[in-house]
C-alpha atoms as a PDB file:
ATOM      1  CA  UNK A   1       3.593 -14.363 -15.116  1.00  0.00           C
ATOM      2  CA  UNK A   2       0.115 -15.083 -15.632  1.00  0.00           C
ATOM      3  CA  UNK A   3      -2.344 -12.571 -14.114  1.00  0.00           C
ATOM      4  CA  UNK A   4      -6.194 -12.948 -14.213  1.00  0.00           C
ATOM      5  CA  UNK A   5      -7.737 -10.079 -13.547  1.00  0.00           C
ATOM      6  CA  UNK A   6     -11.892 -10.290 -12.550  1.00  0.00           C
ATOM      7  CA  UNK A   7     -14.132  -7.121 -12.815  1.00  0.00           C
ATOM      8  CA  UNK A   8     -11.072  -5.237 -15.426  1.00  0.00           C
ATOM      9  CA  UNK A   9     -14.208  -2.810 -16.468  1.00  0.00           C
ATOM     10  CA  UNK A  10     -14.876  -1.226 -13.346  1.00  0.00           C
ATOM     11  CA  UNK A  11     -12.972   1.778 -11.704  1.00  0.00           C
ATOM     12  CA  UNK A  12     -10.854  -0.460  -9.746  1.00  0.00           C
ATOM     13  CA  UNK A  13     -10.075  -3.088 -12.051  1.00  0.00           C
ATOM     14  CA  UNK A  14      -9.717  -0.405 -15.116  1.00  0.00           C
ATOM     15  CA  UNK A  15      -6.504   1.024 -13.041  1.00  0.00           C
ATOM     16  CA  UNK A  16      -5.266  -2.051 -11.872  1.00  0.00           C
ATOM     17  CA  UNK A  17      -4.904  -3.646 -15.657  1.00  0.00           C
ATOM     18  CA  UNK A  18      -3.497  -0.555 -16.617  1.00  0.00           C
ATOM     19  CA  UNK A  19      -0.954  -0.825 -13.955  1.00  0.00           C
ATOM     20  CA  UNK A  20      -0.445  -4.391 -14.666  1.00  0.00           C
ATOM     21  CA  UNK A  21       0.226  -4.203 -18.137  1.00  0.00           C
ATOM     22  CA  UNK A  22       3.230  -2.061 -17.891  1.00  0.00           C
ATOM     23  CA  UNK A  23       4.578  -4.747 -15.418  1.00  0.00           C
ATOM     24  CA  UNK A  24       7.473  -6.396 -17.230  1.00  0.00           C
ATOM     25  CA  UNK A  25       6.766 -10.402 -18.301  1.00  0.00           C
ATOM     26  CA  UNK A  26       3.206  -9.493 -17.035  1.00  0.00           C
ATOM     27  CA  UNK A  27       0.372 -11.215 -19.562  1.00  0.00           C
ATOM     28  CA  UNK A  28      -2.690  -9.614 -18.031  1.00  0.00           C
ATOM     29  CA  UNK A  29      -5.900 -11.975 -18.915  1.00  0.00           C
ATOM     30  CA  UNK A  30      -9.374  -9.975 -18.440  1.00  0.00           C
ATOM     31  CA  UNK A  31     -12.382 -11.887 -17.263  1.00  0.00           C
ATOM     32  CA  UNK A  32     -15.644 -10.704 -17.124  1.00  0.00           C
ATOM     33  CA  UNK A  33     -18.956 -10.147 -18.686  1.00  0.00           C
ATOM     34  CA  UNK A  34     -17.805  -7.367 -21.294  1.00  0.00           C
ATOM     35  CA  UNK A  35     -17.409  -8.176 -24.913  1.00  0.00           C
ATOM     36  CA  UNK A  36     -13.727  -7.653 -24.568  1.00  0.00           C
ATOM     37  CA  UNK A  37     -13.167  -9.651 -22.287  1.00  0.00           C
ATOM     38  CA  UNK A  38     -10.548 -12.821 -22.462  1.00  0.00           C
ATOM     39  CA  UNK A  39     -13.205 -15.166 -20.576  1.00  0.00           C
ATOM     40  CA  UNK A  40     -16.394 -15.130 -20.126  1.00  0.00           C
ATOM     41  CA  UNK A  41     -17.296 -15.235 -15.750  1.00  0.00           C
ATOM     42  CA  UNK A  42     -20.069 -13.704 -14.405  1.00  0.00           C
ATOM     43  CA  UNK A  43     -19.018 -14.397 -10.323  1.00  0.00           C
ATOM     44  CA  UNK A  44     -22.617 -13.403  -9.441  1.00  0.00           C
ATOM     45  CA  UNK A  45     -24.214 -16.340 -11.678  1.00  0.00           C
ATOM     46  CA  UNK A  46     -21.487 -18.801 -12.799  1.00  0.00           C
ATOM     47  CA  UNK A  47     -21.365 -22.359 -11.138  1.00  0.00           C
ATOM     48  CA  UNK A  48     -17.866 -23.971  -9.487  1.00  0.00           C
ATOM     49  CA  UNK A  49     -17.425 -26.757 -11.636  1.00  0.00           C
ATOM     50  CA  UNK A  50     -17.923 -24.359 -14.309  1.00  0.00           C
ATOM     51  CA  UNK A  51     -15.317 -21.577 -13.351  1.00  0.00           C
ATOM     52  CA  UNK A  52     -12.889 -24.395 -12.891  1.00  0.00           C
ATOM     53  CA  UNK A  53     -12.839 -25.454 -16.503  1.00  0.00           C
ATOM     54  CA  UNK A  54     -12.223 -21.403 -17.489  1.00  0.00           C
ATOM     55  CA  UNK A  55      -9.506 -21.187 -14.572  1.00  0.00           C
ATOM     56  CA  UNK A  56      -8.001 -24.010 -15.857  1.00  0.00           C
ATOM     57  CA  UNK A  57      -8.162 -22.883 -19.309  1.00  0.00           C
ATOM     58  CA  UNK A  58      -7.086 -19.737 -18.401  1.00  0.00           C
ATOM     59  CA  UNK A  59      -3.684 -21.309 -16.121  1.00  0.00           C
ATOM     60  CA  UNK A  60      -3.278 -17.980 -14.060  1.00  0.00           C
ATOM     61  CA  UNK A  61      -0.277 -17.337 -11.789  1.00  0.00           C
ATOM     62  CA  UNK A  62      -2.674 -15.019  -9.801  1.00  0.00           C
ATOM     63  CA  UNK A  63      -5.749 -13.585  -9.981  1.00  0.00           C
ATOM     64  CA  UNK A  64      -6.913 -10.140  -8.545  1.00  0.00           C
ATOM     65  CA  UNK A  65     -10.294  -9.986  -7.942  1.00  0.00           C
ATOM     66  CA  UNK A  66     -11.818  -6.440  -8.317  1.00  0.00           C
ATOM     67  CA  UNK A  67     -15.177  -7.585  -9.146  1.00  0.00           C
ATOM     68  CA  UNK A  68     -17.747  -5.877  -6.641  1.00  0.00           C
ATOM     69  CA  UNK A  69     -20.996  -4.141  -5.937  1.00  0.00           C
ATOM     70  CA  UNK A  70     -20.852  -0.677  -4.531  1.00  0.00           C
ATOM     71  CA  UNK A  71     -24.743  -0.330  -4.815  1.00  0.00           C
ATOM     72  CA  UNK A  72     -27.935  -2.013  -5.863  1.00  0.00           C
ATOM     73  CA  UNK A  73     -30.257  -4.528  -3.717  1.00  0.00           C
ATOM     74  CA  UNK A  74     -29.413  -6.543  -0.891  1.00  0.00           C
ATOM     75  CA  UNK A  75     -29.904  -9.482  -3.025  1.00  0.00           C
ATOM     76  CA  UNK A  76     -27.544  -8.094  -5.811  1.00  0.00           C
ATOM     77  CA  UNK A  77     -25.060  -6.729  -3.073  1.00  0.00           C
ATOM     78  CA  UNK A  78     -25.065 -10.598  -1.387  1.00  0.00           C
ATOM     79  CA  UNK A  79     -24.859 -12.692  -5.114  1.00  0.00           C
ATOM     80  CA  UNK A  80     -21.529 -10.109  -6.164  1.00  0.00           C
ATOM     81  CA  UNK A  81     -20.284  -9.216  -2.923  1.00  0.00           C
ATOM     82  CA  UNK A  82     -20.094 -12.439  -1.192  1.00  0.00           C
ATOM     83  CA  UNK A  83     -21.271 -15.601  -3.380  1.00  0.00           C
ATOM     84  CA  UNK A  84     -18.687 -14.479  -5.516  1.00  0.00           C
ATOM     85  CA  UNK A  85     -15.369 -14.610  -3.860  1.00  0.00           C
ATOM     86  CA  UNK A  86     -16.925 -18.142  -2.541  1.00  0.00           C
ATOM     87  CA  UNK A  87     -17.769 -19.313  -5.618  1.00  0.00           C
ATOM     88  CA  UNK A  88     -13.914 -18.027  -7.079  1.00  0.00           C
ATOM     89  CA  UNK A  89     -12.330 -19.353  -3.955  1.00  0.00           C
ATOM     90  CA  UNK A  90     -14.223 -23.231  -4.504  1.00  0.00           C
ATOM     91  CA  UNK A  91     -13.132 -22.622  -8.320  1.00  0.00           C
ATOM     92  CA  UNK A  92      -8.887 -21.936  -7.374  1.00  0.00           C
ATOM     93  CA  UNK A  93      -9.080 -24.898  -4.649  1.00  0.00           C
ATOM     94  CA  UNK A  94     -10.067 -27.028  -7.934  1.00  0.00           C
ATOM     95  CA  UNK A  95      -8.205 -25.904 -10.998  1.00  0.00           C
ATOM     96  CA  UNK A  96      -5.626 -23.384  -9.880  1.00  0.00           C
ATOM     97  CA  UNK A  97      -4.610 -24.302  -6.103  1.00  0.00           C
ATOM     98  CA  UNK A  98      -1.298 -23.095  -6.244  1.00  0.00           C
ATOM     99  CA  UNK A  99      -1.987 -19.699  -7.803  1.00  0.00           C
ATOM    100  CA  UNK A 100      -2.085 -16.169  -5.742  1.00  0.00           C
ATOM    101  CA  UNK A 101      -5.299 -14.284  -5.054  1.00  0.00           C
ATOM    102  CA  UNK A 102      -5.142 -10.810  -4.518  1.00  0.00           C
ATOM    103  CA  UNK A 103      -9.321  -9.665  -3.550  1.00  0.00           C
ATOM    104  CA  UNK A 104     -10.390  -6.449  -3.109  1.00  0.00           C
ATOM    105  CA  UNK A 105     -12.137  -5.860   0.089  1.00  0.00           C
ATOM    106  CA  UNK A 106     -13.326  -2.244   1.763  1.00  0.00           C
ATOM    107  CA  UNK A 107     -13.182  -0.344   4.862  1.00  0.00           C
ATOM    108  CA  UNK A 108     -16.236  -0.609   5.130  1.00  0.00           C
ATOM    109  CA  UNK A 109     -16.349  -4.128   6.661  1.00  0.00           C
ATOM    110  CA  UNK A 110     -14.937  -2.221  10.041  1.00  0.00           C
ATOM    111  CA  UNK A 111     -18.536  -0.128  10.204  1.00  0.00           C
ATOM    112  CA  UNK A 112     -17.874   3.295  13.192  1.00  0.00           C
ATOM    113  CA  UNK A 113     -14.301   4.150  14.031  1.00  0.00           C
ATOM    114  CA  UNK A 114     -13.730   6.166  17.163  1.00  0.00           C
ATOM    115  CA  UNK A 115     -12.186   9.453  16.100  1.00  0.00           C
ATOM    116  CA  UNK A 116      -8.542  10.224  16.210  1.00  0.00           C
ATOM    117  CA  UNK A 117      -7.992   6.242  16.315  1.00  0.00           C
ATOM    118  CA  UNK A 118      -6.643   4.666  12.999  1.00  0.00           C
ATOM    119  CA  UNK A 119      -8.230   1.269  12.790  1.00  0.00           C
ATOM    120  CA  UNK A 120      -5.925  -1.857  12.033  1.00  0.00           C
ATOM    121  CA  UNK A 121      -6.872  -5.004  10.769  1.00  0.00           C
ATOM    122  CA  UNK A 122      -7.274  -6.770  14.031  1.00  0.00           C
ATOM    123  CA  UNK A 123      -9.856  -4.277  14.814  1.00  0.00           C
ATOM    124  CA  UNK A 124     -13.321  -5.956  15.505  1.00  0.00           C
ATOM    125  CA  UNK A 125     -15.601  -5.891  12.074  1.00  0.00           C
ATOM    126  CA  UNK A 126     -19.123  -4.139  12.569  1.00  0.00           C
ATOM    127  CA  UNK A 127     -20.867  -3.305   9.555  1.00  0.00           C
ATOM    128  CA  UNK A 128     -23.541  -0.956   9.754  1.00  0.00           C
ATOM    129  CA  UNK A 129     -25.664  -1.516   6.163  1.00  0.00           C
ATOM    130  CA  UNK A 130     -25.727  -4.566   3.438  1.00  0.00           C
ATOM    131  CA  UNK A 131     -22.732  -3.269   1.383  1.00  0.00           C
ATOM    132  CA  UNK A 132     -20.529  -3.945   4.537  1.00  0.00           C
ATOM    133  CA  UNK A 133     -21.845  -6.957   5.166  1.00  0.00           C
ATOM    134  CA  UNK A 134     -21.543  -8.349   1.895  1.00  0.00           C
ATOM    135  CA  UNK A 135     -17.656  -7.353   1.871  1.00  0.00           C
ATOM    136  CA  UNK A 136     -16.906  -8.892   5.073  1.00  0.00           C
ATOM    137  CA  UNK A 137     -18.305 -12.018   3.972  1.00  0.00           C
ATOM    138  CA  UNK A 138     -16.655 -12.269   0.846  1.00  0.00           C
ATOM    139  CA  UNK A 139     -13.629 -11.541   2.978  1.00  0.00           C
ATOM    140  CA  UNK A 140     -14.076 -14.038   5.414  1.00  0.00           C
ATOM    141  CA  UNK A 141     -14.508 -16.474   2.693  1.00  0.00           C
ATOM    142  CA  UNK A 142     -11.393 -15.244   0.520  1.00  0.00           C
ATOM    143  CA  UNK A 143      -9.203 -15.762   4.163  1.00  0.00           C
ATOM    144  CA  UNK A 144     -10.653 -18.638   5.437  1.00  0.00           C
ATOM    145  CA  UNK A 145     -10.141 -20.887   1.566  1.00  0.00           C
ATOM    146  CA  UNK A 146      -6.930 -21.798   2.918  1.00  0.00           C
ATOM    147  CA  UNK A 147      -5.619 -20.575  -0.774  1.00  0.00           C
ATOM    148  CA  UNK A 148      -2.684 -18.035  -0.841  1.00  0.00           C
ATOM    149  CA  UNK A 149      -4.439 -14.877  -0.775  1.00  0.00           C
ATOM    150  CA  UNK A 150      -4.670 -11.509   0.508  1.00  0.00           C
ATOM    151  CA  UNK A 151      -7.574  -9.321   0.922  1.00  0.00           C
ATOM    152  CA  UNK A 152      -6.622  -5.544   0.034  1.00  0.00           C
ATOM    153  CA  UNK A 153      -9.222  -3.177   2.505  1.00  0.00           C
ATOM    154  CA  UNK A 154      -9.949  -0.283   0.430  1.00  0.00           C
ATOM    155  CA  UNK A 155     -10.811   3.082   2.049  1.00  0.00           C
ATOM    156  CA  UNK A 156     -12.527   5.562  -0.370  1.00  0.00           C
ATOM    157  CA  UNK A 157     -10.841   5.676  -3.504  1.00  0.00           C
ATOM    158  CA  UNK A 158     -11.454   8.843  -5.362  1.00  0.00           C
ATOM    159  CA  UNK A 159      -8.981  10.123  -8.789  1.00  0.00           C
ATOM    160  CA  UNK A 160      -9.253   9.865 -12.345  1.00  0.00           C
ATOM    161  CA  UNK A 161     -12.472   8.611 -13.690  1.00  0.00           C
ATOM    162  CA  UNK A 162     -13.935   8.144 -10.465  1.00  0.00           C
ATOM    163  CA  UNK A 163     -17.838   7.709 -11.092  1.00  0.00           C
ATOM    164  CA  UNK A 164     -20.904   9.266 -10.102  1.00  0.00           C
ATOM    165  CA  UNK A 165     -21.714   6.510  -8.322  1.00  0.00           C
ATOM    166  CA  UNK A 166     -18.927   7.096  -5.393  1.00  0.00           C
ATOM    167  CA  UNK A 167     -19.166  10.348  -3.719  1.00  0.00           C
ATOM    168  CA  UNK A 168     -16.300  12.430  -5.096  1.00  0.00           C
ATOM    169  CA  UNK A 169     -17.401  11.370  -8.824  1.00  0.00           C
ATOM    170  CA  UNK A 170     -21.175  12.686  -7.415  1.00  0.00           C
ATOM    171  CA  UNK A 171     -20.136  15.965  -6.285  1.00  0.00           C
ATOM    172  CA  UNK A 172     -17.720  16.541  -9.320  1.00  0.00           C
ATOM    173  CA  UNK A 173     -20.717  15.641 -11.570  1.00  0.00           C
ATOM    174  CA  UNK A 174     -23.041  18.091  -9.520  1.00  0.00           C
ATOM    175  CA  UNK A 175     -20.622  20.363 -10.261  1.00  0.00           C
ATOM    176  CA  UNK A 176     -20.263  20.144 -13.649  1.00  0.00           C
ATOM    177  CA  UNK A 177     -23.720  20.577 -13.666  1.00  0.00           C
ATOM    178  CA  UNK A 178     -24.138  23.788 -11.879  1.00  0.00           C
ATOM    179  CA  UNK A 179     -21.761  25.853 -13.263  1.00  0.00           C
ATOM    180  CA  UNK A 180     -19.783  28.738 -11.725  1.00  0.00           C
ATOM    181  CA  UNK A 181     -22.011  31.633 -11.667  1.00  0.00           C
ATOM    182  CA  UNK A 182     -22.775  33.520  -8.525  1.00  0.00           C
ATOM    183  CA  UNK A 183     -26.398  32.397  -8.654  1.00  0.00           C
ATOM    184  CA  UNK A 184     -25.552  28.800  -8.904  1.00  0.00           C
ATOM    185  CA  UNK A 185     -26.562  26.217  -5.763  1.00  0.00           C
ATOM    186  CA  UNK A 186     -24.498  22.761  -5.100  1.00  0.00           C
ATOM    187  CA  UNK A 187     -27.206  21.071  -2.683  1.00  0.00           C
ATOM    188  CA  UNK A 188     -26.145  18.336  -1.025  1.00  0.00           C
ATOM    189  CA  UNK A 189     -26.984  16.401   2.372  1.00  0.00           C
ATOM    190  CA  UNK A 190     -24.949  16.327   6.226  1.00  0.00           C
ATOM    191  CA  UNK A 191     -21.079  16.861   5.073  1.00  0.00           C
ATOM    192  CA  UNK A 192     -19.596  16.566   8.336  1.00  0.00           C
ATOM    193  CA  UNK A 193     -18.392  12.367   8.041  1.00  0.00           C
ATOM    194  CA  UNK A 194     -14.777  12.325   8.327  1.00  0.00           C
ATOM    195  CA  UNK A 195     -13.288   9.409   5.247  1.00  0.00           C
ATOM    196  CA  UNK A 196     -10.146   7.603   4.379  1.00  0.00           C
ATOM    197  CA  UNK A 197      -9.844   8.838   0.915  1.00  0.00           C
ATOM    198  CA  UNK A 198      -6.989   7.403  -0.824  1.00  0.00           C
ATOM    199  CA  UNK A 199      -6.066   7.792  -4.911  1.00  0.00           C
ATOM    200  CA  UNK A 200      -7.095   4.787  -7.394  1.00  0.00           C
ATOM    201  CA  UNK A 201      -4.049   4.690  -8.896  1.00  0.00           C
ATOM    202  CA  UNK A 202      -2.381   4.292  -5.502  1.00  0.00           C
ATOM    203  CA  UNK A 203      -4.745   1.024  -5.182  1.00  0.00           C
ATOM    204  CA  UNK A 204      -3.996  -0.100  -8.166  1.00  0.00           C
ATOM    205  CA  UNK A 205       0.053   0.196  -7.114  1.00  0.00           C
ATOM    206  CA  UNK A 206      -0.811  -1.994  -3.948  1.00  0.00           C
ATOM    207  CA  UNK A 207      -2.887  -4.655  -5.729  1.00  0.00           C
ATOM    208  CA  UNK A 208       0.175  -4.827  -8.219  1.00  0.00           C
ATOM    209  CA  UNK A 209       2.599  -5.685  -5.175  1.00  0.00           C
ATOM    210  CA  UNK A 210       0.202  -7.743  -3.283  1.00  0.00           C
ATOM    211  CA  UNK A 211       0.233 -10.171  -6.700  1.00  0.00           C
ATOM    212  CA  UNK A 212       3.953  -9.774  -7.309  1.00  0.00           C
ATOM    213  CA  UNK A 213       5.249 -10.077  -3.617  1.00  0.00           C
ATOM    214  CA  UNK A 214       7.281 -12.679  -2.736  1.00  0.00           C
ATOM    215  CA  UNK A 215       6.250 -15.765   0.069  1.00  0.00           C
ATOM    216  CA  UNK A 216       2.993 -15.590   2.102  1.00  0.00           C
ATOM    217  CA  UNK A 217       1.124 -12.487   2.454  1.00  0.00           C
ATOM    218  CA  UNK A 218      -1.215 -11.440   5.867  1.00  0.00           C
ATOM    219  CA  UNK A 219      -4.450 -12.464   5.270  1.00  0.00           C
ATOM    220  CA  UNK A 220      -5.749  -8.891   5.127  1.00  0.00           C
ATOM    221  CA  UNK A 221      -4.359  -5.441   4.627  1.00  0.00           C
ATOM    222  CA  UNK A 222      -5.630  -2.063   4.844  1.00  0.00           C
ATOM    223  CA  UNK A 223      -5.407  -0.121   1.780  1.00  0.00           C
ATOM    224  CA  UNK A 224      -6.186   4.311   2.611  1.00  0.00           C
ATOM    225  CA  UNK A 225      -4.541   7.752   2.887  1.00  0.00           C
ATOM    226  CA  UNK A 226      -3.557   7.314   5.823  1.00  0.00           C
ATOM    227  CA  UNK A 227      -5.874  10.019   7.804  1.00  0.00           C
ATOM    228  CA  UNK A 228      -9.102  10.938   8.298  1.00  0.00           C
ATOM    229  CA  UNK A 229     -10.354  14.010   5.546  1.00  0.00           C
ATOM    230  CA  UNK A 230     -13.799  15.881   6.743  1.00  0.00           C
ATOM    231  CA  UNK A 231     -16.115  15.534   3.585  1.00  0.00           C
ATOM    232  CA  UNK A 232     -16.709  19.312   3.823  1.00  0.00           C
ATOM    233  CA  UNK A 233     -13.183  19.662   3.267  1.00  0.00           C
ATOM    234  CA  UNK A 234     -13.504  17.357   0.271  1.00  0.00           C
ATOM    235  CA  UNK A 235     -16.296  19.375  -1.139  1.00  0.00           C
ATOM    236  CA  UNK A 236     -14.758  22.670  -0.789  1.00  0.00           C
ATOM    237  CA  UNK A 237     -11.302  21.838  -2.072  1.00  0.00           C
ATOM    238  CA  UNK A 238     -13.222  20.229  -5.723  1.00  0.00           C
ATOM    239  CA  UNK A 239     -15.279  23.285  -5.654  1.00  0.00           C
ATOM    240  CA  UNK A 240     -12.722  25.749  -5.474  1.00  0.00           C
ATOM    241  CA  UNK A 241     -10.957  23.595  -8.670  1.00  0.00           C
ATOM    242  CA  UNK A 242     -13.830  23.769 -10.845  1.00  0.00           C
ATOM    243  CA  UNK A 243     -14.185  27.421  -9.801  1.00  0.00           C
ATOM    244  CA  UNK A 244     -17.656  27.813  -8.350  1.00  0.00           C
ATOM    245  CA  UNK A 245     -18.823  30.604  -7.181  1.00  0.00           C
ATOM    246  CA  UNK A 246     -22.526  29.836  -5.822  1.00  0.00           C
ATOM    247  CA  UNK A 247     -23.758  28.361  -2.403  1.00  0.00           C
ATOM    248  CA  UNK A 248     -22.878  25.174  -1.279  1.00  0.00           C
ATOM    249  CA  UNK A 249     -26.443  24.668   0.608  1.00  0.00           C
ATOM    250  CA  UNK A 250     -25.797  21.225   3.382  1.00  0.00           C
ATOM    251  CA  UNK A 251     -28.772  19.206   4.917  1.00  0.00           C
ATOM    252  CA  UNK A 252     -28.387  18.432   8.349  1.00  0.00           C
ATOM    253  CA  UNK A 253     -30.551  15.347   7.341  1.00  0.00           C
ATOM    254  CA  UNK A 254     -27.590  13.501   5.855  1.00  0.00           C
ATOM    255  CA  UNK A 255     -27.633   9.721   5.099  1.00  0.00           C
ATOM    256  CA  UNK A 256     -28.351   7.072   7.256  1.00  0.00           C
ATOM    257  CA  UNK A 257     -24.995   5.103   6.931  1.00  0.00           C
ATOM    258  CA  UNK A 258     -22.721   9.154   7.858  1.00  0.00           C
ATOM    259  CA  UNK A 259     -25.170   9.102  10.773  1.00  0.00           C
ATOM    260  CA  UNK A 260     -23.581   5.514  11.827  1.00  0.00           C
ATOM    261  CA  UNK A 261     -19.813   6.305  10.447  1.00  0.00           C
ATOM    262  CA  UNK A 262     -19.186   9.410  11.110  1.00  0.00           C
ATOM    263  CA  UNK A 263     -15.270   8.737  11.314  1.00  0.00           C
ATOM    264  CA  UNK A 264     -13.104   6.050   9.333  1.00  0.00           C
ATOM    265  CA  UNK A 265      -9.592   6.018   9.313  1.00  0.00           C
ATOM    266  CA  UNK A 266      -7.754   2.881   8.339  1.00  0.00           C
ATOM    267  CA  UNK A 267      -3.783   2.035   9.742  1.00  0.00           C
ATOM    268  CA  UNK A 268      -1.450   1.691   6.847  1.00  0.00           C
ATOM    269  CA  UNK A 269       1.289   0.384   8.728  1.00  0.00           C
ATOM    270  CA  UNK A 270       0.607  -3.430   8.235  1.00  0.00           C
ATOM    271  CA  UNK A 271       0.819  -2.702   4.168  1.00  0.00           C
ATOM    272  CA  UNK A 272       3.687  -0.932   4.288  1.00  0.00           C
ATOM    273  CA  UNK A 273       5.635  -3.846   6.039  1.00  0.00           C
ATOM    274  CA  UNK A 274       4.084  -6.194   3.867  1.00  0.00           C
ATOM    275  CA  UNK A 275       4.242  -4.809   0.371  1.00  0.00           C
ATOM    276  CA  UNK A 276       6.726  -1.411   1.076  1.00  0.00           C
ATOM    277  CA  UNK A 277       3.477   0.243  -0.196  1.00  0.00           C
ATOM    278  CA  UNK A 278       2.830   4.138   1.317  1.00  0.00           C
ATOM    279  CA  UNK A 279       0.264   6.168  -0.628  1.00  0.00           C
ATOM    280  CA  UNK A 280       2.209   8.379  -3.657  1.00  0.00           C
ATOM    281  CA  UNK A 281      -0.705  11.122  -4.144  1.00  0.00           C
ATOM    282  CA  UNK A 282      -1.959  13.236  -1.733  1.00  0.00           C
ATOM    283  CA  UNK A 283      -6.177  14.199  -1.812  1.00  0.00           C
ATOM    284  CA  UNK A 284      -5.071  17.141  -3.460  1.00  0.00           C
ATOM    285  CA  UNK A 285      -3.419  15.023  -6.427  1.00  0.00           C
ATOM    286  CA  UNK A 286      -6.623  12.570  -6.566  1.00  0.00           C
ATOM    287  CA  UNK A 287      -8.991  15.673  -6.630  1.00  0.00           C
ATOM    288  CA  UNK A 288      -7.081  17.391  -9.463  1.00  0.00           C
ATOM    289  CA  UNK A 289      -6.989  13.999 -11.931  1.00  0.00           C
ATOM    290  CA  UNK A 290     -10.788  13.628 -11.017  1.00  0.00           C
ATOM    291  CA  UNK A 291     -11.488  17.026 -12.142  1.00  0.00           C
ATOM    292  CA  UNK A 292      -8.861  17.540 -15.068  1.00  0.00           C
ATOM    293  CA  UNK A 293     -10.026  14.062 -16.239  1.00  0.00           C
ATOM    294  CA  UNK A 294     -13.364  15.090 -16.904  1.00  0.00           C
ATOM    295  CA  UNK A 295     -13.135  18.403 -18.494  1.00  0.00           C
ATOM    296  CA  UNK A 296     -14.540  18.869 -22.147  1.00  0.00           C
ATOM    297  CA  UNK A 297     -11.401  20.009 -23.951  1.00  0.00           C
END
């Protein structure tokens, strides 16, 4: 089997190759913008007709699409985020119509949850910021292609390598930083948003089944933990890892988009029936790779 994977440098896509390549008859092709990659695409920038001539070239069984912006611009977030699945989408119809695509979407795209309800994916979609927005339009243009595809909603991954840009890659940075002495201060804004967390190597697990499944997939499937973690509980449990001893000082100002989400929780059930895919790590296990993984020997 042939698998293309798009955006193999980032956090996702780093995992998911990994997981791929010990996939027996798997030959994992990497496409991107990084020298090592195996074809040059740059989703953001690339044309149709020109993707088409590398897709062909390329002859994938499936592709899984973990290319994505988690932050920039709205301009940036609209040109990765949502021209890009489009433009791939356009590209598959053309050179590749009979091939899988396996996209990475996020929870995100479902904006508030009402506490103590898991949402499913038939739940109405009401992002609250330009990230969301982006996702669910790249989504919307991933199920709508009429390609066999699934789109993979992602809660929060945290684990090994997770980067500063995420929040549990932030706070074990910050922490890192600070130190464990008495007098040390971890100052950080409004901590009481409830999140899906859910490991990056259990993603990586799901988008491995969602390209190797068998027969038509649902168009969308949620991808989390399973329950709803406070992030003050997430805070404290990496704190007491790395051993700090200071004050953990909260804002009550807090960002704009935990204002408007203060609870997300996504229902695993549909995966599970799909792909016989159940999370493997708990936070704990994610937490303890994130830390361990970036400790100076």
């Amino acid at each position: 089997m042939r698998i293309l994977v798009l955006g193999f440098t980032g956090y996702l896509g780093s995992h998911v190759v990994e997981r791929l390549r010990a996939l027996p008859g798997a030959l994992v092709i990497r496409g991107g913008r990084a020298p090592a990659a195996d074809f040059d695409v740059d989703l953001a920038r690339v044309r149709p007709e020109r993707l088409a001539k590398t897709l062909a070239s390329a002859a994938p069984d499936t592709v899984v699409n973990c290319a994505g912006a988690t932050g920039g611009d709205a301009v940036t977030l609209a040109e990765v985020n949502t021209r890009g699945p489009a433009v791939l989408c356009a590209a598959l119809r053309e050179a590749a119509p009979t091939a899988r695509l396996v996209h990475l979407g996020s929870a995100a795209e479902y904006g508030p949850g009402t506490p103590d309800v898991p949402v499913t994916e038939s739940a109405p979609t009401r992002p609250v910021g330009p990230y969301g927005a982006t996702k669910l339009a790249g989504t919307v243009a991933v199920s709508s292609s009429g390609l066999d595809a699934v789109v993979l909603r992602v809660g929060n991954p945290v684990g090994p390598g997770a980067p500063p840009t995420g929040l549990p890659g932030r706070i074990a940075a910050l922490l890192r930083e600070a130190g464990s002495g008495p007098q040390a201060a971890l100052r950080l804004g409004d901590l009481s948003a409830y999140r899906d967390f859910v490991d990056v190597r259990d993603v990586a697990r799901a988008a491995v089944l969602a390209a190797t499944a068998p027969g038509p997939l649902p168009p969308v499937l949620n991808i989390g933990g399973g329950g709803a973690v406070p992030v003050r509980d997430l805070v404290r449990r990496l704190a007491g890892m790395a051993g700090f001893r200071g004050r953990i000082e909260e804002s009550t100002a807090g960002s704009a988009r935990s204002a408007q989400v203060s609870w997300q929780c996504s229902d695993i059930t549909a995966a599970e029936r799909a792909l016989g895919w159940r999370p493997a790590h708990s936070l704990d296990d994610a937490l303890t790779a994130l830390w361990e993984g970036g400790r100076t020997p």
